[in-house]
Protein backbone atom coordinates (compact mmCIF):
# COMPACT_ATOMS: atom_id res chain seq x y z
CA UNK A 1 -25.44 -31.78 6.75
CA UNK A 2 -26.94 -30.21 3.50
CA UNK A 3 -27.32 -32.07 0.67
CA UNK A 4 -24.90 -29.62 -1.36
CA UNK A 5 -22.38 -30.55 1.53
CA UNK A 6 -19.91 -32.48 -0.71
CA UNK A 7 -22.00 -31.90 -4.30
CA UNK A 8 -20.20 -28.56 -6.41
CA UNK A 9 -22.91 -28.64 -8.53
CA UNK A 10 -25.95 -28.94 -5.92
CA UNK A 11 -24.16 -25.89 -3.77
CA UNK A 12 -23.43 -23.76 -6.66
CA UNK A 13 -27.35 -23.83 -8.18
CA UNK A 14 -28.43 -22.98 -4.35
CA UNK A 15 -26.08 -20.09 -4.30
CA UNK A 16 -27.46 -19.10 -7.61
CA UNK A 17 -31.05 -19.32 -6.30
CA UNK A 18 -30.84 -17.93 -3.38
CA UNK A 19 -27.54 -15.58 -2.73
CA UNK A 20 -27.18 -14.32 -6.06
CA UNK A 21 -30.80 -13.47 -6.79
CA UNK A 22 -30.92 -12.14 -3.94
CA UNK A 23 -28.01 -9.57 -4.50
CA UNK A 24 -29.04 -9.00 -7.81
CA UNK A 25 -32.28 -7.30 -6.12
CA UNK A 26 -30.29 -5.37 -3.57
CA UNK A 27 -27.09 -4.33 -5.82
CA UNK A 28 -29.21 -3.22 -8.51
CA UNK A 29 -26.29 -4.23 -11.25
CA UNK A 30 -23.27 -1.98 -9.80
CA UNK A 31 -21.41 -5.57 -9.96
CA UNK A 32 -19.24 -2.77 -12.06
CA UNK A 33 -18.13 -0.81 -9.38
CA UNK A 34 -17.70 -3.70 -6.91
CA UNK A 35 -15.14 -5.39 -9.63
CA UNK A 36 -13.81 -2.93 -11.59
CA UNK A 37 -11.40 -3.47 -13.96
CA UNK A 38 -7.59 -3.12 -14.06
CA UNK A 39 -6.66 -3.24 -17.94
CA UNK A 40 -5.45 0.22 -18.61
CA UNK A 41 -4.47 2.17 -21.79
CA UNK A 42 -3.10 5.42 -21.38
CA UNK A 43 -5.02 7.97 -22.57
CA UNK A 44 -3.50 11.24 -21.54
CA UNK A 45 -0.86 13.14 -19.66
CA UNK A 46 -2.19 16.02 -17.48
CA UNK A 47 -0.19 18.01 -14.53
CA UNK A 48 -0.42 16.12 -10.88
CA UNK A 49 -3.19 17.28 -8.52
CA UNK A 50 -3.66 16.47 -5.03
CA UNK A 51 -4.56 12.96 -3.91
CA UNK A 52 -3.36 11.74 -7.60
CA UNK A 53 -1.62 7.84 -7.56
CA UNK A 54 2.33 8.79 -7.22
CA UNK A 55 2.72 6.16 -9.08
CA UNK A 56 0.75 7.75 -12.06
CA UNK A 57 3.75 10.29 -12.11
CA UNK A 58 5.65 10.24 -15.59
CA UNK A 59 8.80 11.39 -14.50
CA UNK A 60 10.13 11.97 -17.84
CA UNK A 61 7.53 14.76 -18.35
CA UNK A 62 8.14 15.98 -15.20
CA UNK A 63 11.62 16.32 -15.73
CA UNK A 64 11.75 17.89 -18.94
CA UNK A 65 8.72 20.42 -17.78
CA UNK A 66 9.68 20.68 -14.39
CA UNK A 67 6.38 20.37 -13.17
CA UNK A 68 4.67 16.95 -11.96
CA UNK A 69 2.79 15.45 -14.31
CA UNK A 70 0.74 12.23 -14.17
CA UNK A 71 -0.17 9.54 -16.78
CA UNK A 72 -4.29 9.19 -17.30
CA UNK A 73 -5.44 5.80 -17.86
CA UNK A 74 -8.56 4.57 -19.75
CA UNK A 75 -10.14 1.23 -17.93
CA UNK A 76 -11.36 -1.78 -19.34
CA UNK A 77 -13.51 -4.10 -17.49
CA UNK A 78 -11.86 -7.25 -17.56
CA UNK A 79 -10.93 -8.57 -14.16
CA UNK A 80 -8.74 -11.45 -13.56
CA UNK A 81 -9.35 -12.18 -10.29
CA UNK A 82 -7.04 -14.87 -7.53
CA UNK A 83 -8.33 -16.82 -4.69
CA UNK A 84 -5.43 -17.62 -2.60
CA UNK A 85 -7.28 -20.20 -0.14
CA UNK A 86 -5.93 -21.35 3.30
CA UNK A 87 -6.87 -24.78 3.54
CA UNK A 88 -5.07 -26.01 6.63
CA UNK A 89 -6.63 -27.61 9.82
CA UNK A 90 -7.05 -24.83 11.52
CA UNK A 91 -9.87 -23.67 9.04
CA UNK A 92 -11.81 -26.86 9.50
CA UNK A 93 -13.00 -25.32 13.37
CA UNK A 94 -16.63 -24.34 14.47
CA UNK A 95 -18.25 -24.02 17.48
CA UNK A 96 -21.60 -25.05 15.83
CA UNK A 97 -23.38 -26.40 13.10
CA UNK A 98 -20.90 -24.58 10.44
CA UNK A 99 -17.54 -25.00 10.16
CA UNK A 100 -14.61 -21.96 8.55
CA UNK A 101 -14.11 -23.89 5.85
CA UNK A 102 -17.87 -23.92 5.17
CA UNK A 103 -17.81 -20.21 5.17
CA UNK A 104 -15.18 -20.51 2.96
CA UNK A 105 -16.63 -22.46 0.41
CA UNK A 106 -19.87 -20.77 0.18
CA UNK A 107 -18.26 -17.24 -0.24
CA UNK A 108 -15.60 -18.61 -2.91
CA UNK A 109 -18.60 -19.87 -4.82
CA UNK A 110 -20.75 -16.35 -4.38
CA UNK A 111 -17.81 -14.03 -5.65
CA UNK A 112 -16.34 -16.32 -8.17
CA UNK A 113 -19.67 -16.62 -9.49
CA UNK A 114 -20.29 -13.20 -9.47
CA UNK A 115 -17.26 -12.48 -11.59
CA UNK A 116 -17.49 -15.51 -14.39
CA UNK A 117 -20.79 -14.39 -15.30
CA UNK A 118 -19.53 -11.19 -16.47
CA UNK A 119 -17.03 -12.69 -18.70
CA UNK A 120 -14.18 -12.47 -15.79
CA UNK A 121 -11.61 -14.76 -15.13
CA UNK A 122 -10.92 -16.35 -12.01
CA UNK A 123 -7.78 -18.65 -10.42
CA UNK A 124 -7.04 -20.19 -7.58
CA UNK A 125 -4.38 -21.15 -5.27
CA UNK A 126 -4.83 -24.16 -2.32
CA UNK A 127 -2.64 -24.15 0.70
CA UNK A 128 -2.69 -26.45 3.91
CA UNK A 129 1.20 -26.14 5.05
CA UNK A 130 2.38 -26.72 1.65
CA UNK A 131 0.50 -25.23 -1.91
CA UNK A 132 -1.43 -28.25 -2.74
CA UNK A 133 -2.74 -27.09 -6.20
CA UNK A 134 -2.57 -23.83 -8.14
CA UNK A 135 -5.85 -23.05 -10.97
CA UNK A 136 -5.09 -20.82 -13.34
CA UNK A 137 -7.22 -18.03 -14.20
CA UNK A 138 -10.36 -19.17 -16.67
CA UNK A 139 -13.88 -17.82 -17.24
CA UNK A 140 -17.31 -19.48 -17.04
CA UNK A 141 -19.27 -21.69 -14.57
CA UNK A 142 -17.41 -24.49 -15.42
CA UNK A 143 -14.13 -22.71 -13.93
CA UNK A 144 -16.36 -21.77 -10.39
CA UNK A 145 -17.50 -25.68 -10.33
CA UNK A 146 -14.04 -26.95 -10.83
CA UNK A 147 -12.61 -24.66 -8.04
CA UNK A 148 -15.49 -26.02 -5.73
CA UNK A 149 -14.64 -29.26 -6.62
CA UNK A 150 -10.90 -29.14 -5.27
CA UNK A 151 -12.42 -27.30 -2.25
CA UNK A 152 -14.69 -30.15 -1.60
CA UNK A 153 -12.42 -33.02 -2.36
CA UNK A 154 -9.53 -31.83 -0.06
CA UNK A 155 -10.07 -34.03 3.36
CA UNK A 156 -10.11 -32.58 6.79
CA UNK A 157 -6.69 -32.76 8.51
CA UNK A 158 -6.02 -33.52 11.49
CA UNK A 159 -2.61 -32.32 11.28
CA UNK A 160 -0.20 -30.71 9.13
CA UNK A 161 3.10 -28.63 9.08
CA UNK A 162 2.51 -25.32 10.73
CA UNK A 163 0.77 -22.71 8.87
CA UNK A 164 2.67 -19.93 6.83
CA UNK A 165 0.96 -17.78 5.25
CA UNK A 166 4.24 -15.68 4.41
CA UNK A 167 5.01 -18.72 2.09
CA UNK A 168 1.77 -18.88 0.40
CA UNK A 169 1.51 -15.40 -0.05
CA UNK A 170 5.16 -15.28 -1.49
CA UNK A 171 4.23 -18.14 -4.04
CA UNK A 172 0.51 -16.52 -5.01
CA UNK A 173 2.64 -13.25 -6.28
CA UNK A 174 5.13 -15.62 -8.18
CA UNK A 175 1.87 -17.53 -9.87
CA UNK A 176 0.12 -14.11 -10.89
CA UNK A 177 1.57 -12.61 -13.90
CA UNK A 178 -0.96 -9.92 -14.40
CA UNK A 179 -2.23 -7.14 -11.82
CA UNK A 180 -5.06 -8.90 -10.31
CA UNK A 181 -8.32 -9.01 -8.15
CA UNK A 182 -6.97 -11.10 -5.03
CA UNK A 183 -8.64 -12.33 -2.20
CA UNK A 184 -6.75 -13.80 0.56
CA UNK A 185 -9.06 -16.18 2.55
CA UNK A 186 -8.26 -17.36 5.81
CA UNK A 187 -8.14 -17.06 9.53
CA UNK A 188 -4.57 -15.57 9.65
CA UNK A 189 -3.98 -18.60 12.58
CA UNK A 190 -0.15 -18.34 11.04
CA UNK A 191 3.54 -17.88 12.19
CA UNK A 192 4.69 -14.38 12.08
CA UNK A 193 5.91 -12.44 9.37
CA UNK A 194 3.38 -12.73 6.71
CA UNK A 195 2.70 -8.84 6.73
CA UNK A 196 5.24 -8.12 4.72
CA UNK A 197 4.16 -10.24 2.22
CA UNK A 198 0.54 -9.67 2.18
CA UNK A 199 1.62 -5.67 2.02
CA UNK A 200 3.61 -6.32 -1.02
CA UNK A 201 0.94 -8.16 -2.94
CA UNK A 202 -1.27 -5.20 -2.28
CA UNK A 203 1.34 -2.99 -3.99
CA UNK A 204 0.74 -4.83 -7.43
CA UNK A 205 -2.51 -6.36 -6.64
CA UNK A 206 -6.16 -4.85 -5.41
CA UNK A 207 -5.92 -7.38 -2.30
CA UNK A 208 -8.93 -8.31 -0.17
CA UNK A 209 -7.75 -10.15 3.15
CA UNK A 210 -11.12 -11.97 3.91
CA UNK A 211 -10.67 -13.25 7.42
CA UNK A 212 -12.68 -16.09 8.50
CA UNK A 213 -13.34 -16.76 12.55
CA UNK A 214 -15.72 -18.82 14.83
CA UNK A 215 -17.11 -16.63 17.83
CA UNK A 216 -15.58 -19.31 20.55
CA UNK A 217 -12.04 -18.62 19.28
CA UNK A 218 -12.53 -15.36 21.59
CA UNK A 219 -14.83 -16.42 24.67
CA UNK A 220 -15.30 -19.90 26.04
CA UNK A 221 -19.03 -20.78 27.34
CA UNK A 222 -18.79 -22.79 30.84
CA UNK A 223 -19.23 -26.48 29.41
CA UNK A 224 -17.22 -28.40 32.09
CA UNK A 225 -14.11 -30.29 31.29
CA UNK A 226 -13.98 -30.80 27.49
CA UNK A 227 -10.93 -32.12 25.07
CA UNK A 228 -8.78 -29.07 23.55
CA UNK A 229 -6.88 -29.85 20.50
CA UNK A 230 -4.48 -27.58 18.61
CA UNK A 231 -6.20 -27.69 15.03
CA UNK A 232 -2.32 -27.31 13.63
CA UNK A 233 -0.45 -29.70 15.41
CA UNK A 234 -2.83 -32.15 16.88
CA UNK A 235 -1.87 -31.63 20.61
CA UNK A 236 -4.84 -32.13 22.77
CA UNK A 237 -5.55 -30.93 26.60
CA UNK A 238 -7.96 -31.32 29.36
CA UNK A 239 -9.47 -27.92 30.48
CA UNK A 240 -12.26 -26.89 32.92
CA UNK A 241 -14.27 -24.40 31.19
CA UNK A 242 -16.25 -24.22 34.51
CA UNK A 243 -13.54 -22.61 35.87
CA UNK A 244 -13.86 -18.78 35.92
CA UNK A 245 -10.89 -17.83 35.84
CA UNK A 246 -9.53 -20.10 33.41
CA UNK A 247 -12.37 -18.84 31.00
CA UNK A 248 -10.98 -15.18 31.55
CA UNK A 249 -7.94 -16.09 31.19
CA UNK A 250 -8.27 -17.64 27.81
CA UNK A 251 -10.34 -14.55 26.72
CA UNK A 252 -7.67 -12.06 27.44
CA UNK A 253 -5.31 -14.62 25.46
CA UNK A 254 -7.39 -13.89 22.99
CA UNK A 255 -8.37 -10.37 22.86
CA UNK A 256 -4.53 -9.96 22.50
CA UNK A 257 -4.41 -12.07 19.42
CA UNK A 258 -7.40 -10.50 17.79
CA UNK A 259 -5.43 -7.14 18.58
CA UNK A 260 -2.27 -8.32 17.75
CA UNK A 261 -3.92 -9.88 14.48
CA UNK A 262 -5.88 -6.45 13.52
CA UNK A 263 -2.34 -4.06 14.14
CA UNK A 264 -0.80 -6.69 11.51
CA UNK A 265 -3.44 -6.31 9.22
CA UNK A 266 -3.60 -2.44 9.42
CA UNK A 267 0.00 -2.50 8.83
CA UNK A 268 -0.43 -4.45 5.35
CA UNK A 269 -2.91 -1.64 4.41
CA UNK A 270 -5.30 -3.55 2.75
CA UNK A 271 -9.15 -4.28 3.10
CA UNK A 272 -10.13 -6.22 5.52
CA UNK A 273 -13.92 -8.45 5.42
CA UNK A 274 -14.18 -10.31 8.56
CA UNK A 275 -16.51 -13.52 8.01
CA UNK A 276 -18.05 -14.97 11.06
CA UNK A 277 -18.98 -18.72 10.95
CA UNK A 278 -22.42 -16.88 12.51
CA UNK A 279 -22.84 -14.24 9.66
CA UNK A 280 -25.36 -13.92 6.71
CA UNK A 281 -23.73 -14.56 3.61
CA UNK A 282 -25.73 -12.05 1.71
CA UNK A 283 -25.13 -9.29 4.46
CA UNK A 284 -21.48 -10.39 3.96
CA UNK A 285 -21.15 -9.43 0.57
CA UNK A 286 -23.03 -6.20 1.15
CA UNK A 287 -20.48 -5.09 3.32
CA UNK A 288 -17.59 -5.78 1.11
CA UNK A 289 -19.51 -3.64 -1.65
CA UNK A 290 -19.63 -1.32 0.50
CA UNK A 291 -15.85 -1.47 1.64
CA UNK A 292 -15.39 -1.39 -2.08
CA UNK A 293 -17.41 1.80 -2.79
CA UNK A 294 -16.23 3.59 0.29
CA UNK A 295 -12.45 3.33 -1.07
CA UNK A 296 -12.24 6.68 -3.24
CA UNK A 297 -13.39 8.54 -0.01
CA UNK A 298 -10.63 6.49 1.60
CA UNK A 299 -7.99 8.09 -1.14
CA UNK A 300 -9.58 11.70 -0.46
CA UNK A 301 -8.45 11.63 2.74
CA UNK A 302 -11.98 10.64 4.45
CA UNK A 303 -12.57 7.55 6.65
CA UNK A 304 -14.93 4.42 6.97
CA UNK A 305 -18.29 4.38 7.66
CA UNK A 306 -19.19 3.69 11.04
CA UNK A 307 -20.58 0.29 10.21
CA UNK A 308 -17.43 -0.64 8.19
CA UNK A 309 -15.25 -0.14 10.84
CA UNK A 310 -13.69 -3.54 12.74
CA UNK A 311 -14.16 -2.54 16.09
């Protein structure tokens, strides 16, 4: 275990060594486009064009001129941004020396980071089968260390109620006042339902679902009979991964979650960054600037880079 394992302030100087120099090499400052703003003043009325925001229409122009006419908006560059952070056992899983929650933690601390040092403010929301703790939105490093801090206090469970993320999701839009940077952390390991809710968040929110994962949630290795416990309710079970079939078995279980999973998140039409428990952080975050700068071709009618696409 590192020695920034259960220190806020010993993991957040490392990230600001190492992950954030790092980006600050490779980004080259366009922090701006990754986190642009959503304070808006309006600044004109012009006629609707193609691929305009609907929602831009102001229908009392277009009423009185008969014509469709849109509202123009100038942008400032604050961001408030939300971390709505699922915290329950299921998150505390991995197959090797890093755990989901680690993942978690370290990518909370890189974007949160990233945004207080321009000035931004950032909140946060902690769920485990209940919402534990709600931060509001404030700006500076102190704000980033606190948020670690709750991360890194809250003990592993071994059990809890199960996991809604319908709920959480339903109380995150009641705590945000203000249209907001949101990023919905978690492996989606959930009851049903929660599209719903995640898709209307997006409507009022810019809404990142960042889904976390361990590799052996999808294929089991052949390590004889081993202990399986249900990270949500506790249950455990003796299985024999040297079984073929069973192995096969439990990887077509779970090809049709992941699928299952994937149509849900399509159908909340939102971005989606999928965090491995095996990725690079840095590499990570390169691909959700990415995702961010490849959503006006999105609007234009294009489509995803090759290497953005969850395949």
């Amino acid at each position: 275990m590192s020695p920034s394992a259960h220190n806020p302030e010993a993991l957040l100087r490392r990230i600001e060594w190492t992950v954030l120099r790092r980006l600050d090499g490779l980004l080259y400052g366009n922090y701006r486009t990754l986190f642009r703003g959503f304070g808006l003043d309006l600044a004109d009325i012009r006629e609707y064009q193609l691929h305009d925001e609907v929602r831009h229409i102001d229908w009392n122009v277009t009423a009185r001129l008969q014509t469709p006419y849109v509202r123009e908006f100038n942008e400032d560059r604050e961001v408030t941004a939300w971390f709505l952070l699922d915290v329950s056992p299921s998150v505390d899983f991995g197959s090797v020396d890093v755990k989901k929650r680690s993942v978690l933690t370290e990518f909370v601390a890189v974007l949160a980071r990233l945004l207080t040092r321009s000035g931004n403010r950032v909140g946060a929301m902690f769920y485990s089968g209940d919402v534990e703790a709600t931060l509001p939105p404030r700006t500076g490093r102190m704000q980033v260390l606190h948020i670690l801090s709750r991360l890194m206090a809250q003990p592993e469970l071994t059990e809890s109620r199960a996991t809604d993320l319908k709920a959480f999701l339903e109380a995150g839009s009641y705590a945000m006042k203000r249209r907001s940077l949101v990023f919905v952390v978690s492996d989606f390991i959930s009851a049903p339902g929660w599209e719903d809710a995640l898709q209307r968040l997006s409507h009022r929110h810019e809404v990142l679902a960042v889904r976390l994962f361990d590799p052996l949630e999808r294929e089991l290795p052949d390590l004889g009979l081993i202990v399986m416990q249900d990270a949500e309710t506790g249950e455990q079970l003796f299985v024999d991964t040297h079984d073929r079939g069973f192995r096969d078995r439990f990887a077509a279980a779970a090809l049709e979650r992941e699928t299952e999973l994937r149509a849900s998140l399509a159908r909340a039409h939102v971005d989606v960054l999928e965090l491995s428990t095996e990725d690079e952080l840095v590499h990570s975050i390169l691909r959700f600037a990415d995702l961010r700068k490849n959503r006006s071709q999105l609007a234009a009618g294009g489509s995803l880079p090759a290497h953005l696409v969850v395949g």
